[in-house]
C-alpha atoms as a PDB file:
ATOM      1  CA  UNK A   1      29.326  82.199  -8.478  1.00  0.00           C
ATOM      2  CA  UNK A   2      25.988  80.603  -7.294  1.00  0.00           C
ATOM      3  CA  UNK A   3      24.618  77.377  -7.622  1.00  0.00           C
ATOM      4  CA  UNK A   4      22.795  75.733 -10.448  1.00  0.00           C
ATOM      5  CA  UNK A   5      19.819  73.873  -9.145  1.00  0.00           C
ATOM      6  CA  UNK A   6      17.387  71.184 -10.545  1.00  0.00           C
ATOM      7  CA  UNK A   7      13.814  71.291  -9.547  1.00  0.00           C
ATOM      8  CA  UNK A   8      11.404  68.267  -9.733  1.00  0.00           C
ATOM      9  CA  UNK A   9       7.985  69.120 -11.184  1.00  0.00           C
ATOM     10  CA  UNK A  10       6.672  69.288  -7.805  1.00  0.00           C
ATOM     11  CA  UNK A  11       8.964  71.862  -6.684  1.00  0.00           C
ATOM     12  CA  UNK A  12       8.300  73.476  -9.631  1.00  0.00           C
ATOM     13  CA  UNK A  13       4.809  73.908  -8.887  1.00  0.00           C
ATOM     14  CA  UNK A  14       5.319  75.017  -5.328  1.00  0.00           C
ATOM     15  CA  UNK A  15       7.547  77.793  -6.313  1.00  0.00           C
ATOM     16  CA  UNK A  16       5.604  79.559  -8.012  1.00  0.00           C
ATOM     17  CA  UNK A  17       1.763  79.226  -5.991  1.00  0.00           C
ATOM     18  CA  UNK A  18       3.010  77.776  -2.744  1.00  0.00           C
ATOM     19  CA  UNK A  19       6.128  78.566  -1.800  1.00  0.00           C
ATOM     20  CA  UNK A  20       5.310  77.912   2.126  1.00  0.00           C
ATOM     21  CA  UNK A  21       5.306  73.938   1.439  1.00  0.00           C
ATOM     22  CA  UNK A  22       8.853  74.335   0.673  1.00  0.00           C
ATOM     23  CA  UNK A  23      11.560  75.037   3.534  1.00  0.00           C
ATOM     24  CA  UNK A  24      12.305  78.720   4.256  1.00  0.00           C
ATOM     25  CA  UNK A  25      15.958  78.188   4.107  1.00  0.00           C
ATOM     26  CA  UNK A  26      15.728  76.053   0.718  1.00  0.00           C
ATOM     27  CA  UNK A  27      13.104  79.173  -0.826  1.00  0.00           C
ATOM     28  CA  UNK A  28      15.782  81.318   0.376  1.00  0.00           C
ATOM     29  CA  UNK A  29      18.846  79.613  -1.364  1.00  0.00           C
ATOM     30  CA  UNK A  30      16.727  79.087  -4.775  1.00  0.00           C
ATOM     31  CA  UNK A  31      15.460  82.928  -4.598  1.00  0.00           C
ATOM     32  CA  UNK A  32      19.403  84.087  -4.187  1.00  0.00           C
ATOM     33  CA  UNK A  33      20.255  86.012  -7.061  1.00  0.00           C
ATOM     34  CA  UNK A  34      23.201  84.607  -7.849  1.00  0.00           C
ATOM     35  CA  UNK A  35      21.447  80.971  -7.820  1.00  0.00           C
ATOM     36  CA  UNK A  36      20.092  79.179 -11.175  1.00  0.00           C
ATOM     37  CA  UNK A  37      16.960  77.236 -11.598  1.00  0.00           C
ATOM     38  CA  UNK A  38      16.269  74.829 -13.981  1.00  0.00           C
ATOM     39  CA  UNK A  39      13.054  73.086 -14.937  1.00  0.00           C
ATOM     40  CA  UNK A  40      13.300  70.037 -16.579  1.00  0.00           C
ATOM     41  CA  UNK A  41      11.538  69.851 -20.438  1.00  0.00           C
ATOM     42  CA  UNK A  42      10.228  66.936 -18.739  1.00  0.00           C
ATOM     43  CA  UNK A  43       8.170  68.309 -16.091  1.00  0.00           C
ATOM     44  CA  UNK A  44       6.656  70.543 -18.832  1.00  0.00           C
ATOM     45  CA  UNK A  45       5.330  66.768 -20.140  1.00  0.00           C
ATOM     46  CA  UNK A  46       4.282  65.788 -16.684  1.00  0.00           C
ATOM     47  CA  UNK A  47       2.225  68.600 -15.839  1.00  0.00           C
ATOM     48  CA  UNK A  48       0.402  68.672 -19.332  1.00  0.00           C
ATOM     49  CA  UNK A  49      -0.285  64.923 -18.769  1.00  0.00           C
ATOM     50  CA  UNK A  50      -1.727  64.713 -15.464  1.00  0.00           C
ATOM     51  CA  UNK A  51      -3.685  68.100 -16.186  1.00  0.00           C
ATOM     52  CA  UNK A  52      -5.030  65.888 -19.377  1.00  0.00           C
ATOM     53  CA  UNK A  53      -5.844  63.228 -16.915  1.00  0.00           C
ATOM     54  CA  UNK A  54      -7.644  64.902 -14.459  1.00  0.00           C
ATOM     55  CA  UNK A  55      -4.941  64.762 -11.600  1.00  0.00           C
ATOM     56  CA  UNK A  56      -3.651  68.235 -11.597  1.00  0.00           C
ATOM     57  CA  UNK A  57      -6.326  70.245 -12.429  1.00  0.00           C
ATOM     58  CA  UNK A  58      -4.973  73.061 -10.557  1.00  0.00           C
ATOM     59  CA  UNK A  59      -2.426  73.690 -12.939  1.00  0.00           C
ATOM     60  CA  UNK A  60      -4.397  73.704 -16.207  1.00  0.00           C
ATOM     61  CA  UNK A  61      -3.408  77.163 -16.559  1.00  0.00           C
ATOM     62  CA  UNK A  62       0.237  76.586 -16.996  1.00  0.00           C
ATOM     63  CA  UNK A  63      -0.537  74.543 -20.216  1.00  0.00           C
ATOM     64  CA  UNK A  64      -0.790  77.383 -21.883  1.00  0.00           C
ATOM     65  CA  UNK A  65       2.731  78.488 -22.901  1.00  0.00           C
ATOM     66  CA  UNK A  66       2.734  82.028 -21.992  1.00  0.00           C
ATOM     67  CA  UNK A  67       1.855  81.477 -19.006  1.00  0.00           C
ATOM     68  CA  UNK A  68       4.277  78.618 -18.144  1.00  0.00           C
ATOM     69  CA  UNK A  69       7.053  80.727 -19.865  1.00  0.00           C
ATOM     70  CA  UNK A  70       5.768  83.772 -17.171  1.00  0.00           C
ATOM     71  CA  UNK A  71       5.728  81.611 -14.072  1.00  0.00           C
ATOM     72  CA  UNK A  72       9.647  80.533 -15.308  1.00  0.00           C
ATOM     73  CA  UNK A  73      10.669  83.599 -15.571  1.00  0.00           C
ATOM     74  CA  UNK A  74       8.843  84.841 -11.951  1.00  0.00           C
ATOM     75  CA  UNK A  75      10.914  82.427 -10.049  1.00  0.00           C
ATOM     76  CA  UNK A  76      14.381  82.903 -12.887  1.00  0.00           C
ATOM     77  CA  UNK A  77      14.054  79.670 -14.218  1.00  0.00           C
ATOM     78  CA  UNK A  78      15.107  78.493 -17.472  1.00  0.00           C
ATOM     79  CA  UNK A  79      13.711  75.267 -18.984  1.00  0.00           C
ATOM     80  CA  UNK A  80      16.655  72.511 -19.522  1.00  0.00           C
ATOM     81  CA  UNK A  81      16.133  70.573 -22.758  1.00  0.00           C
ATOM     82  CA  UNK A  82      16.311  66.345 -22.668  1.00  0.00           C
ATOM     83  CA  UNK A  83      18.809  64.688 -24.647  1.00  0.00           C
ATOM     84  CA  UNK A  84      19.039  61.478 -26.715  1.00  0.00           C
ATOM     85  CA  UNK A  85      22.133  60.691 -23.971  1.00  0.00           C
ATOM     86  CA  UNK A  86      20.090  61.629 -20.858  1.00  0.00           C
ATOM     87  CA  UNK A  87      16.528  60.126 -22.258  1.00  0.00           C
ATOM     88  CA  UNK A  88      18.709  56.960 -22.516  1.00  0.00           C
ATOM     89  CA  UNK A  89      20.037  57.239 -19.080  1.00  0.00           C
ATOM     90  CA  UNK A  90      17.007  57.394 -17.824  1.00  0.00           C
ATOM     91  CA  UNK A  91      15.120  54.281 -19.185  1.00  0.00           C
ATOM     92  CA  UNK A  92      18.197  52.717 -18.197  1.00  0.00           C
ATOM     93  CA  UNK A  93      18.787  53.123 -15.091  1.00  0.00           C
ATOM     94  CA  UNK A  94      18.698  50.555 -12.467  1.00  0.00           C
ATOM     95  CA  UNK A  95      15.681  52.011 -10.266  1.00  0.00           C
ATOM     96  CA  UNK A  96      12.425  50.277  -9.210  1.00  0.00           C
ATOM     97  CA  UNK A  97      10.375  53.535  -9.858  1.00  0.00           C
ATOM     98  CA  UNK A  98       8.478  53.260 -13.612  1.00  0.00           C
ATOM     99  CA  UNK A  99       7.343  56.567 -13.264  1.00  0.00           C
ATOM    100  CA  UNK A 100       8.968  57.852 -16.974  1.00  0.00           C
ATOM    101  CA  UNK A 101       9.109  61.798 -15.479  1.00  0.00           C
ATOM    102  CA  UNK A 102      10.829  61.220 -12.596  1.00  0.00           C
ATOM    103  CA  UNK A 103      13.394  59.278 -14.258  1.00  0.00           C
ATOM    104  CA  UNK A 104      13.955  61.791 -17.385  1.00  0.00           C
ATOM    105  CA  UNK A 105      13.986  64.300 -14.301  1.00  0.00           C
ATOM    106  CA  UNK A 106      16.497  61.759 -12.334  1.00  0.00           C
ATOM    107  CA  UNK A 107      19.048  61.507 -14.930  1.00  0.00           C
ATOM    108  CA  UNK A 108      19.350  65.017 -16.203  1.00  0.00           C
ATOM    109  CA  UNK A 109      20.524  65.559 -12.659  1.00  0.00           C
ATOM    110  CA  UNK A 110      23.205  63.272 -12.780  1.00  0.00           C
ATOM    111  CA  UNK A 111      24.233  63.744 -16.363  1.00  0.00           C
ATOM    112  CA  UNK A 112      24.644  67.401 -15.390  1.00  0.00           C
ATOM    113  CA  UNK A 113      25.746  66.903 -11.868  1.00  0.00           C
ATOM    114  CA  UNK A 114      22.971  68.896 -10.256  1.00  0.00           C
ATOM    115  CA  UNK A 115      21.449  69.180  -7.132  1.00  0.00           C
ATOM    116  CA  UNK A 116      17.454  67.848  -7.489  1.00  0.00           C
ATOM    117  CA  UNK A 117      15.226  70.184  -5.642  1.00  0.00           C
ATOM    118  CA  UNK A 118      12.710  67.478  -4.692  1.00  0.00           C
ATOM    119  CA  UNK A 119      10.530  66.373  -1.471  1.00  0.00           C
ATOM    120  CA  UNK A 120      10.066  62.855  -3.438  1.00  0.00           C
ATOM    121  CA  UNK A 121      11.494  60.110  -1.106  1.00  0.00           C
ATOM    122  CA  UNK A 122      11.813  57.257  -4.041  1.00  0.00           C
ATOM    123  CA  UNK A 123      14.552  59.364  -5.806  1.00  0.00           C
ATOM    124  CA  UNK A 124      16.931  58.512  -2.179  1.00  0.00           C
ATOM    125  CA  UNK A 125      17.426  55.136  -4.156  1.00  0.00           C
ATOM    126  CA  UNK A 126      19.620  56.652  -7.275  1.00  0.00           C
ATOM    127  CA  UNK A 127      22.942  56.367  -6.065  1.00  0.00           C
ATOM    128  CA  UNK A 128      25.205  59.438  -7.095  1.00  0.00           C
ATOM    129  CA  UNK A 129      22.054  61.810  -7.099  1.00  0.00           C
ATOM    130  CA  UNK A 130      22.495  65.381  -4.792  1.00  0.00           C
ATOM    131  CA  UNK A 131      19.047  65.454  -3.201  1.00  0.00           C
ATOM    132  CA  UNK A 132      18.630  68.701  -1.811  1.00  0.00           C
ATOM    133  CA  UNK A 133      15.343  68.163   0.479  1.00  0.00           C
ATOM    134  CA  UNK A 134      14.150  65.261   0.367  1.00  0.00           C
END
């Protein structure tokens, strides 16, 4: 039985048009077929937002919902819905970073005890959170 991995919107994004940003050995552990990839319902949010706002322009295309349900299903990811419990987790928890994605994406890890794909530094603060990369 694999592992079920968490990837930050980032991650996300380099997966499918960049994958060379990422380690080889992590591509190669999230590309194992017996590994699962998850994409947080809030990173779906985050990259409709900052395509709205101008700062990830690049991605405009995935707005559209064929194509973001096409790019999931390129890399085998499946999109893991927010709860009331984990939504409340994470406007609760005690971290400095306001940034409202990253800590939706921050507590579904730890409500589901996943590892979070993620290059993002600022997450290193969460205690209990498996960083995988960072």
């Amino acid at each position: 039985m694999g592992m079920t991995w968490l990837l930050d919107t980032h991650a996300f994004l380099w997966l499918i048009s960049s994958p060379e940003r990422i380690p080889a050995r992590l591509v190669a552990e999230l590309a194992a077929p017996e590994t699962e990839l998850l994409v947080s319902a809030a990173s779906a949010m985050e990259i409709a937002t900052k395509v709205r706002i101008g700062k990830l322009t690049e991605a405009a295309a995935l707005v559209e919902p064929a194509r973001w349900a096409r790019d999931l299903k390129r890399i085998g990811a499946r999109v893991a819905p927010l709860t009331g419990e984990q939504c409340l987790l994470g406007g609760s928890l005690a971290w400095a970073n306001r940034d409202p994605f990253d800590r939706l994406i921050a507590a579904q890890a730890l409500d589901l005890a996943l590892p979070l794909a993620t290059r993002d530094p600022a997450f290193a603060d969460i205690v209990g959170l498996d960083l995988r990369w960072a």
